[in-house]
N, C-alpha and C. Protein backbone atom coordinates (compact mmCIF):
# COMPACT_ATOMS: atom_id res chain seq x y z
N UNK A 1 11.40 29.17 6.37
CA UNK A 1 10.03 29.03 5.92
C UNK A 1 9.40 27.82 6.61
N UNK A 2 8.29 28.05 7.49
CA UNK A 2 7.35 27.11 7.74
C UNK A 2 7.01 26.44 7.17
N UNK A 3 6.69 24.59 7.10
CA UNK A 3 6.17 24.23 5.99
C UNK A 3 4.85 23.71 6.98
N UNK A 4 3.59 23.57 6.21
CA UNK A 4 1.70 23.62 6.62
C UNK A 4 1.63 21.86 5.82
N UNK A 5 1.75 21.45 7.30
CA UNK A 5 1.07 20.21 7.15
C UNK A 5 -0.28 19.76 6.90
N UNK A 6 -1.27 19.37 5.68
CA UNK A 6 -1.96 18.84 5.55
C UNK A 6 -2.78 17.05 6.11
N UNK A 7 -3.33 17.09 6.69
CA UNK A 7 -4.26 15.54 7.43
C UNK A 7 -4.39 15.32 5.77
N UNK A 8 -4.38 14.43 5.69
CA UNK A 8 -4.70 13.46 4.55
C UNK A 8 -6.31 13.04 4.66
N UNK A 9 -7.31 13.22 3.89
CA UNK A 9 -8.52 12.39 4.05
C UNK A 9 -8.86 11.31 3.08
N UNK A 10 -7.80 11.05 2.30
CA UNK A 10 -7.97 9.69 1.12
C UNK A 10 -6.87 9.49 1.14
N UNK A 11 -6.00 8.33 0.91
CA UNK A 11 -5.09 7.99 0.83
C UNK A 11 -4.74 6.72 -0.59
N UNK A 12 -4.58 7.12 -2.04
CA UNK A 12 -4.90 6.78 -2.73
C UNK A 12 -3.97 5.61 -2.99
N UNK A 13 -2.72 5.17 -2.13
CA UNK A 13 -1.65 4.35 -2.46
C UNK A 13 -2.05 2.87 -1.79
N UNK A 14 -2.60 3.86 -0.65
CA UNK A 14 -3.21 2.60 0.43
C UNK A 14 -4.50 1.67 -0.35
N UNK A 15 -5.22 2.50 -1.09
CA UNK A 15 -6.33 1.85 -1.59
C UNK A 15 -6.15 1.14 -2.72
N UNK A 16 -4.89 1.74 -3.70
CA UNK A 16 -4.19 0.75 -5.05
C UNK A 16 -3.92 -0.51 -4.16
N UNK A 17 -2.97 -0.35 -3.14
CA UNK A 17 -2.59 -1.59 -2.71
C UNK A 17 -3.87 -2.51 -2.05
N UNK A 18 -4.85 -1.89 -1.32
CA UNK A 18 -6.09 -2.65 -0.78
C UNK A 18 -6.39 -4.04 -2.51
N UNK A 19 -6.95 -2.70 -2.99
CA UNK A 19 -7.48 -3.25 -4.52
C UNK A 19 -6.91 -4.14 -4.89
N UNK A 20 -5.30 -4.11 -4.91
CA UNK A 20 -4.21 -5.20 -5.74
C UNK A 20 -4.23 -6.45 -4.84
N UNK A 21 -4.34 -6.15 -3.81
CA UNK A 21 -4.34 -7.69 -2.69
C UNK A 21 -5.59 -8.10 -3.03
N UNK A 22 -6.55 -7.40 -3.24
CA UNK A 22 -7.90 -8.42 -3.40
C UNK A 22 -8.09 -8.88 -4.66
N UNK A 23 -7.44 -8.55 -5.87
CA UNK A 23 -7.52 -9.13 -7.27
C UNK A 23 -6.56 -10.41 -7.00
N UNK A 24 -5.42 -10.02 -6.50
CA UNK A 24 -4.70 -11.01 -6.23
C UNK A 24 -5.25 -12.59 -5.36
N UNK A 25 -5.70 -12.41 -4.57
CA UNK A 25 -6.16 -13.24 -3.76
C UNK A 25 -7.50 -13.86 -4.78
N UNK A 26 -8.41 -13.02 -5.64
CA UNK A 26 -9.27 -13.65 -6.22
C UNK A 26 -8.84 -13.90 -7.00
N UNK A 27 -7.94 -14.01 -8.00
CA UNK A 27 -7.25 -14.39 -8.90
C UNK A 27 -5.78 -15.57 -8.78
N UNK A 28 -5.66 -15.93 -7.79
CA UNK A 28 -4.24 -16.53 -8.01
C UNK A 28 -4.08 -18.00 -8.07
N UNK A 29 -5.24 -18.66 -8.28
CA UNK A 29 -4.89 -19.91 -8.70
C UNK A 29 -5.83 -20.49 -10.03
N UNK A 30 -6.25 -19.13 -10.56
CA UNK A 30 -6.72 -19.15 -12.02
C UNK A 30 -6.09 -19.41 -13.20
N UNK A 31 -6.57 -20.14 -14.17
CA UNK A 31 -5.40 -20.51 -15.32
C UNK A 31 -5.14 -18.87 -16.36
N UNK A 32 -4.38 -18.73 -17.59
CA UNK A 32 -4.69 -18.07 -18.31
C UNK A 32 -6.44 -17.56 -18.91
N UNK A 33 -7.03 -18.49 -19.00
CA UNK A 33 -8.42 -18.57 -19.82
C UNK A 33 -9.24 -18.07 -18.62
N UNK A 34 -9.39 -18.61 -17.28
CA UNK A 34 -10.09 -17.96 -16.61
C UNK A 34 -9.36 -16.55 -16.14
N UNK A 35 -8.05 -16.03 -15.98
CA UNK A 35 -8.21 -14.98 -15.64
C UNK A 35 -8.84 -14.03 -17.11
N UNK A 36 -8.25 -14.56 -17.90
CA UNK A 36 -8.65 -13.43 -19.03
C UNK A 36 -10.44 -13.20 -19.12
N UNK A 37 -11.36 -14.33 -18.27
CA UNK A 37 -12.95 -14.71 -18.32
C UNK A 37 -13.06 -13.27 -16.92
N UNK A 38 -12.02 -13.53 -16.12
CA UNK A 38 -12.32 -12.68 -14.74
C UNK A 38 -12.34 -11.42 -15.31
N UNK A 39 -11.29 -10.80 -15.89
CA UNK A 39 -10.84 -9.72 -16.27
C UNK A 39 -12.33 -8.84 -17.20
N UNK A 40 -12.83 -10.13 -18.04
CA UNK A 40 -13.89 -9.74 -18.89
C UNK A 40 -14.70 -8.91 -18.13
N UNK A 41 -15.00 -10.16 -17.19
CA UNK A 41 -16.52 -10.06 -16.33
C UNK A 41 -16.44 -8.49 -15.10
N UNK A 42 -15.24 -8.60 -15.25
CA UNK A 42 -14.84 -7.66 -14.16
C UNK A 42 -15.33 -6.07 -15.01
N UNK A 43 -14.61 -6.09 -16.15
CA UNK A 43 -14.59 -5.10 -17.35
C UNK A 43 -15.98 -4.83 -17.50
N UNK A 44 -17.38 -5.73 -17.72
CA UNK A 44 -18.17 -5.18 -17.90
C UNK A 44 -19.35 -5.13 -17.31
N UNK A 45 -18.94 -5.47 -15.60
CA UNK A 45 -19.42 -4.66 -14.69
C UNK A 45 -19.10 -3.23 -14.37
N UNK A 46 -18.32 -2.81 -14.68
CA UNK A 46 -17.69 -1.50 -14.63
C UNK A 46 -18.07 -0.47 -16.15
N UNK A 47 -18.44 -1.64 -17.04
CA UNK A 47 -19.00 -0.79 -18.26
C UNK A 47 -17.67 0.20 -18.92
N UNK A 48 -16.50 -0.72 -18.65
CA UNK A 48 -15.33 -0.48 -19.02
C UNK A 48 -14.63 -1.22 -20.24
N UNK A 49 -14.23 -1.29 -21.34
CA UNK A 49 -14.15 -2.01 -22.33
C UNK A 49 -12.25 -2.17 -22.57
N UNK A 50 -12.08 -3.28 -22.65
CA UNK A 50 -10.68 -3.51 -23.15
C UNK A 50 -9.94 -2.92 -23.91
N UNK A 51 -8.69 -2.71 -23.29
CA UNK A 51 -7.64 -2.09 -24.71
C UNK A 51 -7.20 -2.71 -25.62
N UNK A 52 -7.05 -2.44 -26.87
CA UNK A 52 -6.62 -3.38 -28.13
C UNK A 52 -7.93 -4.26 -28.86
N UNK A 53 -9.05 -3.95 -28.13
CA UNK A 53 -9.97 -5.22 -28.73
C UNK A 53 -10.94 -4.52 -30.33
């Protein structure tokens, strides 16, 4: 059996990791209090609301 290679046009692992290097880098010499302020601000630009709150 032949197997039908698909081209990829998104590559969704590449872009988790894009995303994670740039939180990282804006985030890594933040204390507790400001990341949890980043996280906020981040949250409700996105109009996304916290779990547990």
């Amino acid at each position: 059996m032949e197997t039908i290679k698909k081209e990829k046009t998104f590559d969704s692992v590449k872009m988790m990791r894009e995303i994670r290097e740039q939180i990282s880098l804006e985030t890594q010499n933040m204390t507790f209090e400001e990341l949890k302020e980043y996280i906020k601000n981040q949250l409700s630009k996105s109009k996304s609301k916290l779990i547990g709150n």
